[in-house]
C-alpha atoms as a PDB file:
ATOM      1  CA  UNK A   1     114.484 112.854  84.640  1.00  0.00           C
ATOM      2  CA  UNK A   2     111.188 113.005  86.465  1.00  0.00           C
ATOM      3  CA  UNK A   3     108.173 112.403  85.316  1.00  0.00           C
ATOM      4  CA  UNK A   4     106.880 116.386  84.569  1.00  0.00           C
ATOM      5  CA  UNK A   5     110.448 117.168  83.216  1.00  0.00           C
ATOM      6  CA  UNK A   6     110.133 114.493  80.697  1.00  0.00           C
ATOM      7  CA  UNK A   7     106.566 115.383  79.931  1.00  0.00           C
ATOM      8  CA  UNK A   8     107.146 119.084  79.291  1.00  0.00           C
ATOM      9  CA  UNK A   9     110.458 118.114  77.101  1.00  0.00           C
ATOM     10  CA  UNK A  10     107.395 116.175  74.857  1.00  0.00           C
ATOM     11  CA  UNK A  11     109.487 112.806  75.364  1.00  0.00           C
ATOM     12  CA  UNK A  12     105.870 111.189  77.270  1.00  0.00           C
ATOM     13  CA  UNK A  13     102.611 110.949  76.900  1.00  0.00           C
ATOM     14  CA  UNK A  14     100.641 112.557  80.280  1.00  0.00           C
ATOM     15  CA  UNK A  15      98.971 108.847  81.024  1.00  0.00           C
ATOM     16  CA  UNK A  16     102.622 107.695  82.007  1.00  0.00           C
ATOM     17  CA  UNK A  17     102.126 109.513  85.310  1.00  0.00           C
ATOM     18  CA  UNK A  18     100.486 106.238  86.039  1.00  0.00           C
ATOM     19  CA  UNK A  19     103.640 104.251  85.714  1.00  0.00           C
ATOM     20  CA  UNK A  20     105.268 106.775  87.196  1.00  0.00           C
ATOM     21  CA  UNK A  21     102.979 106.217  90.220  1.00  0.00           C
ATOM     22  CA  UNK A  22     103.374 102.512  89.833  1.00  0.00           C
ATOM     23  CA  UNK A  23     107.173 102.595  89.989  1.00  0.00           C
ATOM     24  CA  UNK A  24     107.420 104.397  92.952  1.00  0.00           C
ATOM     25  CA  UNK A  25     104.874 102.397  94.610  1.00  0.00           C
ATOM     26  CA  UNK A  26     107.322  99.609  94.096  1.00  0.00           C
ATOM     27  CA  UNK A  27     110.365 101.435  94.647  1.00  0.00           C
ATOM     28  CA  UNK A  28     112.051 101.877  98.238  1.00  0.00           C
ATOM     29  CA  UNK A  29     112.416 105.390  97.933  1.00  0.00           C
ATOM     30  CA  UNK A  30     111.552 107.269 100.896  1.00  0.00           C
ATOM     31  CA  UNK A  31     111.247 110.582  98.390  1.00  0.00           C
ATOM     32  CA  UNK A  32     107.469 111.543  98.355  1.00  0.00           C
ATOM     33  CA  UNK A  33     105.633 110.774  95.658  1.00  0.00           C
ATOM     34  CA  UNK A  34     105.199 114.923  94.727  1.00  0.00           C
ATOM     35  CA  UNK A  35     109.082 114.758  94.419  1.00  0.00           C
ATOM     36  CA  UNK A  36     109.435 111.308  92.656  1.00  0.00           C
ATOM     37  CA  UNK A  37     107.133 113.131  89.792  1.00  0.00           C
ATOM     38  CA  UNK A  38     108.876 116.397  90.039  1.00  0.00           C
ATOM     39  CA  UNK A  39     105.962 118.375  91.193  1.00  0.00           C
ATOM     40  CA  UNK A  40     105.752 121.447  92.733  1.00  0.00           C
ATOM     41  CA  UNK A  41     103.009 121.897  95.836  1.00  0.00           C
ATOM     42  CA  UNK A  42     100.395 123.799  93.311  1.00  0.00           C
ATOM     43  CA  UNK A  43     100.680 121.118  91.099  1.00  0.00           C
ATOM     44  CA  UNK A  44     100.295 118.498  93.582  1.00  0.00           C
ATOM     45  CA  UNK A  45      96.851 120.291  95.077  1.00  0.00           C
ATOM     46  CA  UNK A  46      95.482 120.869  91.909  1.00  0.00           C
ATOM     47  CA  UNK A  47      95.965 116.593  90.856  1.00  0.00           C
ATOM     48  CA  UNK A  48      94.604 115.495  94.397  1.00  0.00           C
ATOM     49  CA  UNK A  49      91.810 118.315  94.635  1.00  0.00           C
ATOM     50  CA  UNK A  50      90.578 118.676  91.169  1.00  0.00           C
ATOM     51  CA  UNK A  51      92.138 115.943  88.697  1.00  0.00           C
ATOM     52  CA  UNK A  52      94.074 114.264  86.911  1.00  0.00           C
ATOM     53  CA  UNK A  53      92.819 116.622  83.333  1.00  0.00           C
ATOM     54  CA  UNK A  54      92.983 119.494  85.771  1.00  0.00           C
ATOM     55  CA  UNK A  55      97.021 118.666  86.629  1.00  0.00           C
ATOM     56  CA  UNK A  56      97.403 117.427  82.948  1.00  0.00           C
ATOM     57  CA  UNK A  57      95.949 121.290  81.645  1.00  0.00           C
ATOM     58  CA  UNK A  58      98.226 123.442  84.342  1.00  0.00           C
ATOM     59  CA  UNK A  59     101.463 121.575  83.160  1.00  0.00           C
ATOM     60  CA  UNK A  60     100.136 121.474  79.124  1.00  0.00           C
ATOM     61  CA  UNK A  61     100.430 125.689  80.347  1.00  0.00           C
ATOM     62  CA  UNK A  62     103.798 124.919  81.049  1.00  0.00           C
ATOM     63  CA  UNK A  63     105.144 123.820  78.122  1.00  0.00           C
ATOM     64  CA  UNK A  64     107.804 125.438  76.020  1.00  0.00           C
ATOM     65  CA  UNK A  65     108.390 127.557  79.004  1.00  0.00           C
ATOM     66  CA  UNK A  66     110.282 125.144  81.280  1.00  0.00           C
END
């Protein structure tokens, strides 16, 4: 499961994007990192142009509707 699947299923906290982030630093995937976390492009501009609360809010949103 990727990261945002696995947050909005409640089964991790939103600070383990950072691991998340680590891991695929490491990792020899050539998926992009939007992909590795299971982001969509919105969600993607909003954590690069705003923050990460900003991202964290938009998928809290999301939540019992995924």
């Amino acid at each position: 499961m990727t990261f945002k699947e696995q947050y909005l299923a409640g089964e991790i906290e939103f600070e383990e994007i950072d691991e998340y982030v680590s891991r695929w630093g490491y990792d020899d995937t050539t998926v992009p990192l939007r992909e590795y976390l299971g982001l969509n492009g919105e969600e993607e501009n909003v954590w690069i142009e705003d923050s990460d609360e900003a991202l964290k809010a938009l998928l809290d949103s999301q939540k019992g509707t995924a």
